[in-house]
N, C-alpha and C. Protein backbone atom coordinates (compact mmCIF):
# COMPACT_ATOMS: atom_id res chain seq x y z
N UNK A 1 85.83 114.58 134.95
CA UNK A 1 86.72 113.94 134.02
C UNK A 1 86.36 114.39 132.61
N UNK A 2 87.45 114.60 132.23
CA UNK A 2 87.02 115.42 130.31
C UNK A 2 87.15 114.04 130.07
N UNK A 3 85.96 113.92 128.83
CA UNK A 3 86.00 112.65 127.86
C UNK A 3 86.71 113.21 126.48
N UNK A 4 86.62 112.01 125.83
CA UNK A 4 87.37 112.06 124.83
C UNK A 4 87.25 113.21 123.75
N UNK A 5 85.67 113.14 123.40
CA UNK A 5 84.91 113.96 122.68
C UNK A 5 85.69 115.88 123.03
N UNK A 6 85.02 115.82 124.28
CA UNK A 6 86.15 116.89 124.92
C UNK A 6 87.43 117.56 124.66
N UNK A 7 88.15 116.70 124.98
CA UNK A 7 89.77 116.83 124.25
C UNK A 7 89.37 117.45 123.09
N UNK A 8 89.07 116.32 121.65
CA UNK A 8 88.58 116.67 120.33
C UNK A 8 88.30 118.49 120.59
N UNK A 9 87.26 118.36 121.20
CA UNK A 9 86.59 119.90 120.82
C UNK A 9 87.35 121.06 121.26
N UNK A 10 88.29 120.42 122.60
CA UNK A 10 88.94 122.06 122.74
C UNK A 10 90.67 122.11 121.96
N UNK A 11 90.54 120.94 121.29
CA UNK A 11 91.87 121.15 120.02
C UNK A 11 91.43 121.67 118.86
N UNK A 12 89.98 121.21 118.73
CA UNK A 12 89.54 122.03 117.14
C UNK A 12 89.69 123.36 117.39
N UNK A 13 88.87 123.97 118.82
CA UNK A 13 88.91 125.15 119.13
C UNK A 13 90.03 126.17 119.04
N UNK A 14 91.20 125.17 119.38
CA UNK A 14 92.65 126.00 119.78
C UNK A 14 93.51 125.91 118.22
N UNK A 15 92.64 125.29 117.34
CA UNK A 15 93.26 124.54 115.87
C UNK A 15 92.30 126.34 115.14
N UNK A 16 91.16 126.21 115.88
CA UNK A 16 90.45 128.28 115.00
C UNK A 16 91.16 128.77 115.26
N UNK A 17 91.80 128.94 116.92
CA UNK A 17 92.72 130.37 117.01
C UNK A 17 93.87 129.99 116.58
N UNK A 18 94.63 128.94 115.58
CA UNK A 18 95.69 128.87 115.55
C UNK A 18 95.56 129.34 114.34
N UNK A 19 94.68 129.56 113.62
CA UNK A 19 94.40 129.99 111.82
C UNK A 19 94.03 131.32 112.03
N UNK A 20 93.37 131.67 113.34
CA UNK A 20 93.59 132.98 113.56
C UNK A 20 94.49 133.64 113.41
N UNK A 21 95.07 133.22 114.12
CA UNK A 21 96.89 133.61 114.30
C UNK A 21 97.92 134.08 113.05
N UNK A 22 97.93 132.92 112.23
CA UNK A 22 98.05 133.41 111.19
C UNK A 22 97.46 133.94 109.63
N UNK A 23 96.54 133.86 110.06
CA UNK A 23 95.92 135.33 109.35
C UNK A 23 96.40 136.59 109.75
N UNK A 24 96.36 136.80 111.08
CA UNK A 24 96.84 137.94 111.91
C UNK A 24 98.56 138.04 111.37
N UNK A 25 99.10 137.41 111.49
CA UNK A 25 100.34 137.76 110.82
C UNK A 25 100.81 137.50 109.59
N UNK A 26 99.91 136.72 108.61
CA UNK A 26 99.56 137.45 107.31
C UNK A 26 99.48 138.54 107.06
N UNK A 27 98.27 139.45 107.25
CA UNK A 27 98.30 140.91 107.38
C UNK A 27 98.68 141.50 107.71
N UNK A 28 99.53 141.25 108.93
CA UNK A 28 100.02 142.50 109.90
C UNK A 28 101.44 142.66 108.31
N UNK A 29 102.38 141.41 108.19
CA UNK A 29 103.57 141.59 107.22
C UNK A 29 103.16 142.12 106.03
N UNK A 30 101.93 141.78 105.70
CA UNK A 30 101.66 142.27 104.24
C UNK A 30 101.39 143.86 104.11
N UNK A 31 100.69 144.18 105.29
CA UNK A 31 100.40 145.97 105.80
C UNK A 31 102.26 146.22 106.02
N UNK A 32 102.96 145.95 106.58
CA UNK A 32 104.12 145.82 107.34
C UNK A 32 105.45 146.58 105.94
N UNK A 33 105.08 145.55 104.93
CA UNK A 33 105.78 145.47 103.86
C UNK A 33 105.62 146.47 102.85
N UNK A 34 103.98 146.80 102.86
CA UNK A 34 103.47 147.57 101.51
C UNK A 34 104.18 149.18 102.47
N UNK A 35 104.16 149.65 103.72
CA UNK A 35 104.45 150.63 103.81
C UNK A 35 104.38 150.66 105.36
N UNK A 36 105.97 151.47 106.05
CA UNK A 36 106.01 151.13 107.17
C UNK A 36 105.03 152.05 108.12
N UNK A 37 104.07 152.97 107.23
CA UNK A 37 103.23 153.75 107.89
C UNK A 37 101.86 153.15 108.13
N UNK A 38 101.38 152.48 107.34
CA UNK A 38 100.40 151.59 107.36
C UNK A 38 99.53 151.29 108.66
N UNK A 39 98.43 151.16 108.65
CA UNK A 39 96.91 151.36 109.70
C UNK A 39 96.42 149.91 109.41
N UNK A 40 95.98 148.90 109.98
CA UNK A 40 95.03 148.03 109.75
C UNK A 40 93.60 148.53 109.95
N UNK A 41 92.90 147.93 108.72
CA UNK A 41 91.81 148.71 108.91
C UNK A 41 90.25 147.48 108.83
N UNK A 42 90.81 146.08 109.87
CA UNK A 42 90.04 145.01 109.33
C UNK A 42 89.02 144.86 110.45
N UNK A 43 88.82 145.59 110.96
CA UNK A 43 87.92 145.83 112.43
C UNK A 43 88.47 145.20 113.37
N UNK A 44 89.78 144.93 113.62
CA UNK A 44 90.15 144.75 115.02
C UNK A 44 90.08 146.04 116.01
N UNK A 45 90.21 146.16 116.92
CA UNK A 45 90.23 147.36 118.01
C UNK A 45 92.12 147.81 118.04
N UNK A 46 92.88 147.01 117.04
CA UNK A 46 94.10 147.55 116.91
C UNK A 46 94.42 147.69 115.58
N UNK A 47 95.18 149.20 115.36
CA UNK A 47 95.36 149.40 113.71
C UNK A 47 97.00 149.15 113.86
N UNK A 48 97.79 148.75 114.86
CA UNK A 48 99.25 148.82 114.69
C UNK A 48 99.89 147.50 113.55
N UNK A 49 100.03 147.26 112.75
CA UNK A 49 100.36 146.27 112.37
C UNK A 49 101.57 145.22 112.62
N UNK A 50 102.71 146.15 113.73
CA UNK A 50 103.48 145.33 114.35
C UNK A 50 103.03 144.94 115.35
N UNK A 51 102.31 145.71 116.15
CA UNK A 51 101.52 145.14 117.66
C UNK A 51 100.56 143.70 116.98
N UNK A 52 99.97 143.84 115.89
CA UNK A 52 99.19 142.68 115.32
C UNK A 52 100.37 141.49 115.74
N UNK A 53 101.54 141.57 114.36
CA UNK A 53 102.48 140.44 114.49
C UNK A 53 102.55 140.14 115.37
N UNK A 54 103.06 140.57 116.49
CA UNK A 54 103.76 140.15 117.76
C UNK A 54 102.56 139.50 118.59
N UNK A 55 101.65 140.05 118.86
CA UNK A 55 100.65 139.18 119.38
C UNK A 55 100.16 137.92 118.44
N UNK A 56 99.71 138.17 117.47
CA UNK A 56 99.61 136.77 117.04
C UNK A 56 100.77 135.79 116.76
N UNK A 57 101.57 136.18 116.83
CA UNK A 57 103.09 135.54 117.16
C UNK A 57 103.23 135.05 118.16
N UNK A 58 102.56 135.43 119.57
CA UNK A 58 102.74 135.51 121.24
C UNK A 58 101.92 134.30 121.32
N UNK A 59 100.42 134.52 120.39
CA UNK A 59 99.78 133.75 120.77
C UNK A 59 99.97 132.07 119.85
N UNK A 60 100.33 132.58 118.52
CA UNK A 60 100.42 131.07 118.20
C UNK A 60 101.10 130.31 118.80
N UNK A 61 102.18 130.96 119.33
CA UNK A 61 103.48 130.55 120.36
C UNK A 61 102.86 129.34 121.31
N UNK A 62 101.78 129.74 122.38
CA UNK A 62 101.04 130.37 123.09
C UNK A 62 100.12 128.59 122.72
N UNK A 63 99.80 128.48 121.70
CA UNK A 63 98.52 128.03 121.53
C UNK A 63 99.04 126.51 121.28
N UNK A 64 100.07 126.50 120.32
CA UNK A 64 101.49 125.24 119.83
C UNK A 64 101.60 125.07 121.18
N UNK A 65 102.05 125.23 122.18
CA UNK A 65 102.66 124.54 123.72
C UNK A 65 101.76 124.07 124.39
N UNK A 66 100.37 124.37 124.36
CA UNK A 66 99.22 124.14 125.14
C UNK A 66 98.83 123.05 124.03
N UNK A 67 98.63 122.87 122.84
CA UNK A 67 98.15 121.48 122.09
C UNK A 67 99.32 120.38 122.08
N UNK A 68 100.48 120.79 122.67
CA UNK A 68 101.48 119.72 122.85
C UNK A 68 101.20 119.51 123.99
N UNK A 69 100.91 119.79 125.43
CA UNK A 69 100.81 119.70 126.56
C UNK A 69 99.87 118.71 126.65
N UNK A 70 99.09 118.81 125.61
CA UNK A 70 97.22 118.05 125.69
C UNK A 70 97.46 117.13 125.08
N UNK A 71 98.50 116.98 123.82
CA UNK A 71 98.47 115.60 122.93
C UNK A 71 99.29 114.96 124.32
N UNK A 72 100.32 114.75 125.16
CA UNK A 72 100.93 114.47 126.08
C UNK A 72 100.06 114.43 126.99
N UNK A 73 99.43 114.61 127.54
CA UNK A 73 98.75 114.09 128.49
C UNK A 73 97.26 112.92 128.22
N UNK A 74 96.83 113.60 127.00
CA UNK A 74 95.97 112.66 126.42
C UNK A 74 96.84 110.91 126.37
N UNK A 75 97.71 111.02 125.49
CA UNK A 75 98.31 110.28 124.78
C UNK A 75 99.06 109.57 126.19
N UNK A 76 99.25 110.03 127.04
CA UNK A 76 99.84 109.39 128.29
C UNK A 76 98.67 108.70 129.28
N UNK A 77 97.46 109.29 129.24
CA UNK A 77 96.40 108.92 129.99
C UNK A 77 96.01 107.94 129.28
N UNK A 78 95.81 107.49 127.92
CA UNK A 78 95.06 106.49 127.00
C UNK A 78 96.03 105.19 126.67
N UNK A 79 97.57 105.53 127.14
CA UNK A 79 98.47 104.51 126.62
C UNK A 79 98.41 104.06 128.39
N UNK A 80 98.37 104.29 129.35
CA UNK A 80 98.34 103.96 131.01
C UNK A 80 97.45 103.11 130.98
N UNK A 81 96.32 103.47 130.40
CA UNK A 81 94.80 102.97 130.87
C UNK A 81 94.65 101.43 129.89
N UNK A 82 95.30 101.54 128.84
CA UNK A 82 95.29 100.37 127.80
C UNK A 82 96.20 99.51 128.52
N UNK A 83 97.30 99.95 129.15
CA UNK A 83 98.36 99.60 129.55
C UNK A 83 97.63 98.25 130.81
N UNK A 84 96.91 98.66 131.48
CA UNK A 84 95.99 98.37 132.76
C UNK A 84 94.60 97.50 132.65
N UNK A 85 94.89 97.71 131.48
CA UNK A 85 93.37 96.61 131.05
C UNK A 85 93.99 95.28 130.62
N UNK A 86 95.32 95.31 129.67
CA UNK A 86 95.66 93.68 129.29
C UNK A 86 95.82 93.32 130.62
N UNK A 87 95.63 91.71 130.14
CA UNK A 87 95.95 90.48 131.17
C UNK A 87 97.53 90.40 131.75
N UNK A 88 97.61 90.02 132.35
CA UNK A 88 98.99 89.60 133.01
C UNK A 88 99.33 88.21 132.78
């Protein structure tokens, strides 16, 4: 059973790669814009700067549906369980 603490930690987690994300498509538009020939050169293992966008696009996508999935199930498991403890 994940505890609460739990939850917390793997939303902060998915809350880094979501600032990841856009950073990643920060740069990719700003490389994108200054010139359509343009190399990223920030030590990722990819210099394409549209392949950047689109994946961090894929993934923020990606990352938003999975922290809605979790506030919903959290939020459904904690309103059940409160639900089950008042008196009758």
């Amino acid at each position: 059973m994940i505890t609460r603490f739990e939850w917390l930690l793997i939303l902060f987690g998915l809350g880094f790669i979501q600032i990841l994300c856009f950073w990643g498509i920060d740069i990719a538009v700003s490389a994108m814009v200054t010139s359509p020939q343009a190399i990223l050169t920030n030590g990722w293992g990819i210099r394409s700067p549209i392949m950047i966008y689109h994946l961090a696009l894929y993934l923020s996508i990606l990352v938003t549906v999975t922290i809605m999935i979790i506030m919903v199930h959290v939020i459904q498991k904690y309103t059940d369980q409160h639900k089950s403890d008042e008196p009758r």
